[in-house]
N, C-alpha and C. Protein backbone atom coordinates (compact mmCIF):
# COMPACT_ATOMS: atom_id res chain seq x y z
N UNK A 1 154.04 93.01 200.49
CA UNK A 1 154.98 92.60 201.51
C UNK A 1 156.34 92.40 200.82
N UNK A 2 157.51 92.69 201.35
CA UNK A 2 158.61 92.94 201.00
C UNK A 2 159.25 91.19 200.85
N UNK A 3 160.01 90.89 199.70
CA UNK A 3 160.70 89.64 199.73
C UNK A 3 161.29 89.71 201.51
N UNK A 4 161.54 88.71 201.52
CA UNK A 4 162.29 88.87 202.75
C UNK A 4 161.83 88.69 203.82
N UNK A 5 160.43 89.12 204.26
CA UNK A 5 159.56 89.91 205.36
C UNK A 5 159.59 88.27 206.04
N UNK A 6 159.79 88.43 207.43
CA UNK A 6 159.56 87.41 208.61
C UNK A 6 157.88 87.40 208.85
N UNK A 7 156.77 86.31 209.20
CA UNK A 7 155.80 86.25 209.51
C UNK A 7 155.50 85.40 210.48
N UNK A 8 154.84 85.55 211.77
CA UNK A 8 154.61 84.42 212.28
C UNK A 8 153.12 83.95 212.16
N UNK A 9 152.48 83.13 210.96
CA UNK A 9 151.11 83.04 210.82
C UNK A 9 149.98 82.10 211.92
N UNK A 10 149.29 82.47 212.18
CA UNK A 10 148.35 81.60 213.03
C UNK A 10 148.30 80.39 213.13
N UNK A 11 148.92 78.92 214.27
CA UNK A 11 148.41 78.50 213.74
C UNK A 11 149.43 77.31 212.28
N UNK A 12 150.31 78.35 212.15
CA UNK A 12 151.41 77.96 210.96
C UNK A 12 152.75 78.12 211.47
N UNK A 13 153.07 79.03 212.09
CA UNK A 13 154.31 78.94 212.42
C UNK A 13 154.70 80.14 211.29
N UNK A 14 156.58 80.60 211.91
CA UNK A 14 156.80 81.89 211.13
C UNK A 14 157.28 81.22 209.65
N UNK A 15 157.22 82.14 208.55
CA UNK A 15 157.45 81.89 207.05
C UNK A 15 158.16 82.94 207.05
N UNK A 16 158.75 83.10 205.73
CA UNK A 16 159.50 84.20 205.07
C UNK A 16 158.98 84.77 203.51
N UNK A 17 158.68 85.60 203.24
CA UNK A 17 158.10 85.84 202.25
C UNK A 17 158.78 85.78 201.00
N UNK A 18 158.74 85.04 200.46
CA UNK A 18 159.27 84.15 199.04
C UNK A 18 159.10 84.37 197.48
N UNK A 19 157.82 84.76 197.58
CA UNK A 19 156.98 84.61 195.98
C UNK A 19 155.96 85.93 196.66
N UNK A 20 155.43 86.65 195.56
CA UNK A 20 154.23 87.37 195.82
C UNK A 20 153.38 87.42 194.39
N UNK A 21 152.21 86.17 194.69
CA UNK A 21 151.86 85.81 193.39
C UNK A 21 150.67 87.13 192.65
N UNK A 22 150.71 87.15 191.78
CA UNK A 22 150.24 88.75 190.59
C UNK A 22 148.57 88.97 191.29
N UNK A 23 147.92 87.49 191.61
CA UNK A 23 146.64 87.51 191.78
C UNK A 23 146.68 88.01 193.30
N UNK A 24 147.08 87.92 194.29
CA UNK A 24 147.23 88.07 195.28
C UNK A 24 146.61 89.92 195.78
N UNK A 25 145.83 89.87 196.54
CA UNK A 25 145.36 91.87 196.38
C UNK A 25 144.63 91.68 197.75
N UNK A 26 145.36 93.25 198.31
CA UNK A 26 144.49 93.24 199.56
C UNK A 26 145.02 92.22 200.79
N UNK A 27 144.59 92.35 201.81
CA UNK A 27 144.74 91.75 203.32
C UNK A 27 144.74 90.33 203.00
N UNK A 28 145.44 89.42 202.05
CA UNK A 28 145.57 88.44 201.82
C UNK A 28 146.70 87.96 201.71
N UNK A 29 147.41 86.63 201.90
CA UNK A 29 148.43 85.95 201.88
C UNK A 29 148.06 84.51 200.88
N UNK A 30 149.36 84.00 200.52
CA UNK A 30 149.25 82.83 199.89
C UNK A 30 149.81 81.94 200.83
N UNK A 31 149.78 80.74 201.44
CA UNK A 31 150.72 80.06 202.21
C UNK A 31 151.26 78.84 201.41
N UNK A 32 152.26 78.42 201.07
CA UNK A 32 153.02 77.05 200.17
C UNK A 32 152.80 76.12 201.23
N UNK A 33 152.30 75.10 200.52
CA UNK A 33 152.19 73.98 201.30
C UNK A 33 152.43 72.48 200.03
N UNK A 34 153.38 71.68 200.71
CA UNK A 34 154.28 70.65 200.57
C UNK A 34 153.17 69.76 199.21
N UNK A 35 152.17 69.98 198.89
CA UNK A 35 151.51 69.21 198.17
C UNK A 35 149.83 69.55 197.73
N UNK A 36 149.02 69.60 196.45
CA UNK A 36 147.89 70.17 196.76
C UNK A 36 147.17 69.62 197.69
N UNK A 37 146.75 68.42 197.61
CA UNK A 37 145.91 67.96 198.99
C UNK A 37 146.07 68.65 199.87
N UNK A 38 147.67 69.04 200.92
CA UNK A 38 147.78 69.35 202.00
C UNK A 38 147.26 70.95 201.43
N UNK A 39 147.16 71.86 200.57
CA UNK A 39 146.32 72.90 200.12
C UNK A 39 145.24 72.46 200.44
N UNK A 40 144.26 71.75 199.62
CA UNK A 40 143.05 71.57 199.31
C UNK A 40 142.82 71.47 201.09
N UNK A 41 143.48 70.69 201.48
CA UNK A 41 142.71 70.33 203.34
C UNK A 41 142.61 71.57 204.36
N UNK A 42 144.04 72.00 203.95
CA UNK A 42 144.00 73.42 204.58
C UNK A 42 142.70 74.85 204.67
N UNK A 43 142.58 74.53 203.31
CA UNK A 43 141.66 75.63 202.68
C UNK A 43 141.96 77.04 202.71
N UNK A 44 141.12 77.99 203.03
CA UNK A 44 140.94 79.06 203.01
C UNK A 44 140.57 79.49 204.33
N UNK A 45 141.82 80.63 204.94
CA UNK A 45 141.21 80.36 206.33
C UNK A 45 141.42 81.87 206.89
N UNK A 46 140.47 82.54 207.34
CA UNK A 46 140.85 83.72 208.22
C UNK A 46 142.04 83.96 209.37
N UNK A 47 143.50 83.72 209.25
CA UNK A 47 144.38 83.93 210.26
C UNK A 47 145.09 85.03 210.74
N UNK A 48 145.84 85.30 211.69
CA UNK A 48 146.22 86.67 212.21
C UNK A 48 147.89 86.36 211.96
N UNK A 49 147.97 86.94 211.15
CA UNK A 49 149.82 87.27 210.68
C UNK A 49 150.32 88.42 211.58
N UNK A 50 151.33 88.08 212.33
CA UNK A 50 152.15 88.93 212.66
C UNK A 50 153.62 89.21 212.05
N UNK A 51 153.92 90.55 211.50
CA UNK A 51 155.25 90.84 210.94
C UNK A 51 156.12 90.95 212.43
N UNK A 52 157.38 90.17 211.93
CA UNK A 52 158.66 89.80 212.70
C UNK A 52 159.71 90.46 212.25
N UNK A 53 159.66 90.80 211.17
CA UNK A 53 161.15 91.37 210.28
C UNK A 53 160.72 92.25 209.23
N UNK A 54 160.91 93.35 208.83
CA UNK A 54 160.60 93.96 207.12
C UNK A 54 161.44 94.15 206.91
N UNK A 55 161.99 93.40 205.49
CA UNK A 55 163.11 93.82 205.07
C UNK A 55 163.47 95.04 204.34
N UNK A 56 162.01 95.61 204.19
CA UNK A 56 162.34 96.97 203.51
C UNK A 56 162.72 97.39 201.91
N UNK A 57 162.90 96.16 201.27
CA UNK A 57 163.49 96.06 200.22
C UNK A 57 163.05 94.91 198.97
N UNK A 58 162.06 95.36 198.08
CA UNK A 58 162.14 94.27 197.16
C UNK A 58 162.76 93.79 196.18
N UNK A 59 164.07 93.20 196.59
CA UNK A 59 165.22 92.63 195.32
C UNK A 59 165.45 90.91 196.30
């Protein structure tokens, strides 16, 4: 996914794509969240991302 890219995730509300971490592969996303706990509670979760914007461009 392109820096830049608009998402509106399930559930989460829209993000902007920020970081695209090395481990990351396949139909997967990372989502940042404010603290690990609020990670750890969240977990791992099957959601439906919709693209809003591609920026087309990774710089």
């Amino acid at each position: 996914m392109p820096f830049g890219t608009r998402v509106d995730i399930e559930g989460v509300g829209i993000r902007t794509c920020t970081d695209r971490g090395g481990r990351i592969k396949g139909r997967k996303i990372d989502v940042y969240m404010a603290s690990k706990t609020d990670a750890l509670a969240f977990g791992r979760r099957k959601l439906r991302v919709t693209i809003l914007s591609d920026k087309g461009a990774d710089d």
